[in-house]
C-alpha atoms as a PDB file:
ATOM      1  CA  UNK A   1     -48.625 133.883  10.876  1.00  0.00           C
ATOM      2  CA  UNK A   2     -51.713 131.608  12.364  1.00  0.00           C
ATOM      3  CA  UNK A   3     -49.823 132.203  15.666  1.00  0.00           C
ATOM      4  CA  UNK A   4     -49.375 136.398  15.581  1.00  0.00           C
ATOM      5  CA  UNK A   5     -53.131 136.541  14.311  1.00  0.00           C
ATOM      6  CA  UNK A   6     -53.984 134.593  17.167  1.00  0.00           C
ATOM      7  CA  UNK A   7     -52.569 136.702  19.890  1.00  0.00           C
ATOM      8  CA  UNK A   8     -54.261 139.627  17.910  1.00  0.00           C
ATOM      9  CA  UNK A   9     -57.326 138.412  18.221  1.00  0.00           C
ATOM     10  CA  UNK A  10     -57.415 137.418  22.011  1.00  0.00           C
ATOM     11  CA  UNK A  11     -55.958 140.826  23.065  1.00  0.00           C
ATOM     12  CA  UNK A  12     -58.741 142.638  21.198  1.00  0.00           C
ATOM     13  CA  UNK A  13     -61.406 140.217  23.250  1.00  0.00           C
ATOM     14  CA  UNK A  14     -59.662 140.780  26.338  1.00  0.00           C
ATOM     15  CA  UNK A  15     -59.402 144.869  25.653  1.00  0.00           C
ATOM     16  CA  UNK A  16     -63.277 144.486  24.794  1.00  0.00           C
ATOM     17  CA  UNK A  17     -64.411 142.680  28.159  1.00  0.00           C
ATOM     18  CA  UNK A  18     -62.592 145.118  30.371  1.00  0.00           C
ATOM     19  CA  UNK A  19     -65.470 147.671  30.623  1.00  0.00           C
ATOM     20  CA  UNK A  20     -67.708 144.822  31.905  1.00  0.00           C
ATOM     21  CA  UNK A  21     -65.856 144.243  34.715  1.00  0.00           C
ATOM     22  CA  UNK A  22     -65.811 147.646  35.915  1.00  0.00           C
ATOM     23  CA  UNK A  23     -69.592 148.221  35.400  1.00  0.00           C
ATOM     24  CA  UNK A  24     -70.058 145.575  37.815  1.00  0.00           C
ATOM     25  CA  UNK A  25     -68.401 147.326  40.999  1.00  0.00           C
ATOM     26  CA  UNK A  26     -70.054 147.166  44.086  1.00  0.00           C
ATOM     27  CA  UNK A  27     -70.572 150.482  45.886  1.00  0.00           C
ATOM     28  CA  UNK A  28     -70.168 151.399  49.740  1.00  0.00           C
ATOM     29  CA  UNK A  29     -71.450 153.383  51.785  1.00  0.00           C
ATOM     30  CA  UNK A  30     -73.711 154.896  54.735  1.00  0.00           C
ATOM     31  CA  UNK A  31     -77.008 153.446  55.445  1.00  0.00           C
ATOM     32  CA  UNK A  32     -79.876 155.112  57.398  1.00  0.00           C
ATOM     33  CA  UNK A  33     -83.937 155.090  57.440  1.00  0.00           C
ATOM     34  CA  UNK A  34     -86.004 157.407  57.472  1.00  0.00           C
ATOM     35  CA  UNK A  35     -89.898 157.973  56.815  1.00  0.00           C
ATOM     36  CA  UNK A  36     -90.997 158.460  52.689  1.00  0.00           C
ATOM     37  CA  UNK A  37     -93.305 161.212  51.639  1.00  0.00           C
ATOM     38  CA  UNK A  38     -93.355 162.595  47.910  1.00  0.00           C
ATOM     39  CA  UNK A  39     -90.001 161.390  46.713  1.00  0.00           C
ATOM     40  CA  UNK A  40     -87.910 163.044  44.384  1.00  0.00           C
ATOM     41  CA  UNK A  41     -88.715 160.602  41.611  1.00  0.00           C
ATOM     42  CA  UNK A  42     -92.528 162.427  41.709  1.00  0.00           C
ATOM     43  CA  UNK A  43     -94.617 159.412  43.784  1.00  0.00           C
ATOM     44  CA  UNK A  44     -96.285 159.362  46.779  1.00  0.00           C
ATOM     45  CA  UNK A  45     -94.280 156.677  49.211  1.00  0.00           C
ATOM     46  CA  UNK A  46     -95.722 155.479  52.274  1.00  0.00           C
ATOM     47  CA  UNK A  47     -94.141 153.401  55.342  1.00  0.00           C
ATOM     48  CA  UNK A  48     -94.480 150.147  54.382  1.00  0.00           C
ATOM     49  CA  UNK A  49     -92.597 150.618  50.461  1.00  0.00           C
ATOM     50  CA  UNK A  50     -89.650 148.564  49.776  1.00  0.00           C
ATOM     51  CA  UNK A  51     -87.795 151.909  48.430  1.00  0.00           C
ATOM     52  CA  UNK A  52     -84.756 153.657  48.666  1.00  0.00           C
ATOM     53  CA  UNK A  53     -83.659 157.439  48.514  1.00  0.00           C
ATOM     54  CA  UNK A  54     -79.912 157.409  47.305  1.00  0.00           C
ATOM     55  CA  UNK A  55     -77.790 160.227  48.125  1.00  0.00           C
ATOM     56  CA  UNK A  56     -78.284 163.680  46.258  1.00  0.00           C
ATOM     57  CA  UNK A  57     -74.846 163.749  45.022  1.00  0.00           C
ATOM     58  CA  UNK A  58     -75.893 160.475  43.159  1.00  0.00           C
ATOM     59  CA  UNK A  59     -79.363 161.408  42.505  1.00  0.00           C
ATOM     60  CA  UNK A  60     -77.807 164.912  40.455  1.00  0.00           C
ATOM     61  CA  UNK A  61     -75.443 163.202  38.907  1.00  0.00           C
ATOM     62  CA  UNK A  62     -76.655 160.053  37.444  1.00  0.00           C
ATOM     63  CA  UNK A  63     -76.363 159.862  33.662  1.00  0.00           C
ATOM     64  CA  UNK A  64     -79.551 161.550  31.877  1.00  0.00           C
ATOM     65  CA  UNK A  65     -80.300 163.437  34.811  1.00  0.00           C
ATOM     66  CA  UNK A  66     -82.504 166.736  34.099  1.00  0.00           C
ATOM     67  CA  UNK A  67     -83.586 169.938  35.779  1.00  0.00           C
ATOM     68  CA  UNK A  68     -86.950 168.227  36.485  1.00  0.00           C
ATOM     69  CA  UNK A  69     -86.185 165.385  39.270  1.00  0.00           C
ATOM     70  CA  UNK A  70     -89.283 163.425  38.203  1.00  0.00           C
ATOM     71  CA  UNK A  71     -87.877 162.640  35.148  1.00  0.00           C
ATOM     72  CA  UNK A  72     -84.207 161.082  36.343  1.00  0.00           C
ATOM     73  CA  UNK A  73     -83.554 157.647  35.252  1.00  0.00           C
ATOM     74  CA  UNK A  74     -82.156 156.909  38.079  1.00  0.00           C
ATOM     75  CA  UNK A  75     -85.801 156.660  39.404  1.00  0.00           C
ATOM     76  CA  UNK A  76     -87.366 152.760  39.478  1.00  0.00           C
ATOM     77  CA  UNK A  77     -83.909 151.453  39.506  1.00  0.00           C
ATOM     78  CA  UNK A  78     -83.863 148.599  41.696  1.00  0.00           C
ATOM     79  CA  UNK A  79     -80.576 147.856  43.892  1.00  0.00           C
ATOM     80  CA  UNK A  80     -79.480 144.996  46.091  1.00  0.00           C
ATOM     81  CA  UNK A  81     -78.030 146.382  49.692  1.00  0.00           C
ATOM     82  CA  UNK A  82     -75.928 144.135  52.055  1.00  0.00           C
ATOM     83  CA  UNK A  83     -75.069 144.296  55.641  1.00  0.00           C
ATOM     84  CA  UNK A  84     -73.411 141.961  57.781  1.00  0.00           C
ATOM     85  CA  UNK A  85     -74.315 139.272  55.136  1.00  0.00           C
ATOM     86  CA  UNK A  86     -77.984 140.269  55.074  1.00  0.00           C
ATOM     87  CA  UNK A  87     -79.498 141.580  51.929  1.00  0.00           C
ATOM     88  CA  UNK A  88     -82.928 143.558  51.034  1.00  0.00           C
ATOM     89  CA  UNK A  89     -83.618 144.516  46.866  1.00  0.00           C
ATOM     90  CA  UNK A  90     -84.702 147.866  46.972  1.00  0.00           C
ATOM     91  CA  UNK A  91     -86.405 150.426  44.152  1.00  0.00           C
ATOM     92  CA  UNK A  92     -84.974 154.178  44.153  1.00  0.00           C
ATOM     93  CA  UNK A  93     -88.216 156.700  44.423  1.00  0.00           C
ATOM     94  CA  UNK A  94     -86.093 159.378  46.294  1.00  0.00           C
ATOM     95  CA  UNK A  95     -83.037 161.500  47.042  1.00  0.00           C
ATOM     96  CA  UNK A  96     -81.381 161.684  50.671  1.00  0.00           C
ATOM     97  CA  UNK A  97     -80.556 165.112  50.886  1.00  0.00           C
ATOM     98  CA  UNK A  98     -78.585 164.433  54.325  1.00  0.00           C
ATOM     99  CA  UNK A  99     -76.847 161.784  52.762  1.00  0.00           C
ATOM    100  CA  UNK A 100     -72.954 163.066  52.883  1.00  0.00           C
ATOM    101  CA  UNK A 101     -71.464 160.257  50.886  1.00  0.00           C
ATOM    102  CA  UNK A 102     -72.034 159.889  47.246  1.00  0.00           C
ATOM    103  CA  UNK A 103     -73.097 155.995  47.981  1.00  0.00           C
ATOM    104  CA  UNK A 104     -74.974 156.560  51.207  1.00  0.00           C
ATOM    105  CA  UNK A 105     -78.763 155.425  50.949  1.00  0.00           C
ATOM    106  CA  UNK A 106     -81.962 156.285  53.297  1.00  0.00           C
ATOM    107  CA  UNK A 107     -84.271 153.437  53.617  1.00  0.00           C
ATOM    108  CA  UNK A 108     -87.661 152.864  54.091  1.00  0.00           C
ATOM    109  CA  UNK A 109     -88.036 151.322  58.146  1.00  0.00           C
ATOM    110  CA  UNK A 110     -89.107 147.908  56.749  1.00  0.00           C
ATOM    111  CA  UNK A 111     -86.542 148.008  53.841  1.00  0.00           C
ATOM    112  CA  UNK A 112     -83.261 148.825  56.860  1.00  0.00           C
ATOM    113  CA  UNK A 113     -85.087 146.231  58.833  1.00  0.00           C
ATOM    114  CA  UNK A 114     -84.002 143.349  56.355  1.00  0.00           C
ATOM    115  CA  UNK A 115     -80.595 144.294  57.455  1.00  0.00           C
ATOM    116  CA  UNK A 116     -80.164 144.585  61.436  1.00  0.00           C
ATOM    117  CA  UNK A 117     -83.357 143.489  63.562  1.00  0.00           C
ATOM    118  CA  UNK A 118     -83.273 147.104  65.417  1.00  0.00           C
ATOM    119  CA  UNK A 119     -82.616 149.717  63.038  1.00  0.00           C
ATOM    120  CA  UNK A 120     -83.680 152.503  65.592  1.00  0.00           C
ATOM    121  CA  UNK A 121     -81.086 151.259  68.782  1.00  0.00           C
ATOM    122  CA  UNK A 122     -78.110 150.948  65.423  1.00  0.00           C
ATOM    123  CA  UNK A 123     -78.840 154.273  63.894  1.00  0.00           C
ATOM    124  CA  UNK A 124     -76.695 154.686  61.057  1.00  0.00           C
ATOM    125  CA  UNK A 125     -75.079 151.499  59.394  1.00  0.00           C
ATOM    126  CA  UNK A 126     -71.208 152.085  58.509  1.00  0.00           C
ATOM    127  CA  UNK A 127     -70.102 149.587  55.134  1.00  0.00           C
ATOM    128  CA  UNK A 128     -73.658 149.360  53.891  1.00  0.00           C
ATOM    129  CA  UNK A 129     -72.714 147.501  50.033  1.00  0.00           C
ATOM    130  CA  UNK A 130     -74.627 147.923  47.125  1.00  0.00           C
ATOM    131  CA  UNK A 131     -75.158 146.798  43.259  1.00  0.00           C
ATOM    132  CA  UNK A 132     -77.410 147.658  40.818  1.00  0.00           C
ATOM    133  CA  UNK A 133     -79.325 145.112  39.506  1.00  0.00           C
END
């Protein structure tokens, strides 16, 4: 009886920490630069911010999301972005409306610049991973 309650038990642990795992996926996608403004998120962003416009499809989507794009949660969300083994933590304040994937991100020039030394000669980074953190 000890034995049966047992296996009970651990299967309902093991059926508990499944959705954990997936909530800690990496994304991947398209990574570009480009220069801030008023973001979508409602703030004035200049050059030198350490921010991040994720793609619109994201952006719209993102759980909590209203009609008004100041108020998305999405916005102040900081991320983690890696590139060939280089990383730069980022804050989203913006949507990339040119942004085709649902994972691509548009960085600030200082923020892509954490990830290849010449960000203007590369252009667009292919494989550009990301968590939340």
């Amino acid at each position: 009886m000890f034995a049966k309650l047992t296996v009970l038990a651990l299967s309902a642990l093991a059926a508990c920490a499944a959705p954990t795992a997936l909530e800690a996926r990496s994304f991947s996608g398209d990574g570009t630069y480009y220069d801030p403004g008023l973001g979508a998120c409602g703030k004035v962003n200049v050059d030198a911010d350490m921010i991040v416009a994720v793609s619109h499809l994201l952006y719209d989507s993102y759980p909590g999301a209203t009609p008004n794009p100041n108020l998305n949660p999405i916005c102040g969300r900081a991320l983690r972005a890696t590139y060939n083994n280089r990383t730069v933590d980022v804050t989203v304040q913006d949507k990339c409306m040119g942004c085709q994937g649902m994972y691509d991100l548009d960085f600030t020039l200082p923020g892509i610049s954490k990830l290849v030394d010449d960000p203007v000669f590369v252009g667009r980074l292919h494989g550009v991973t990301w968590d939340w953190l």
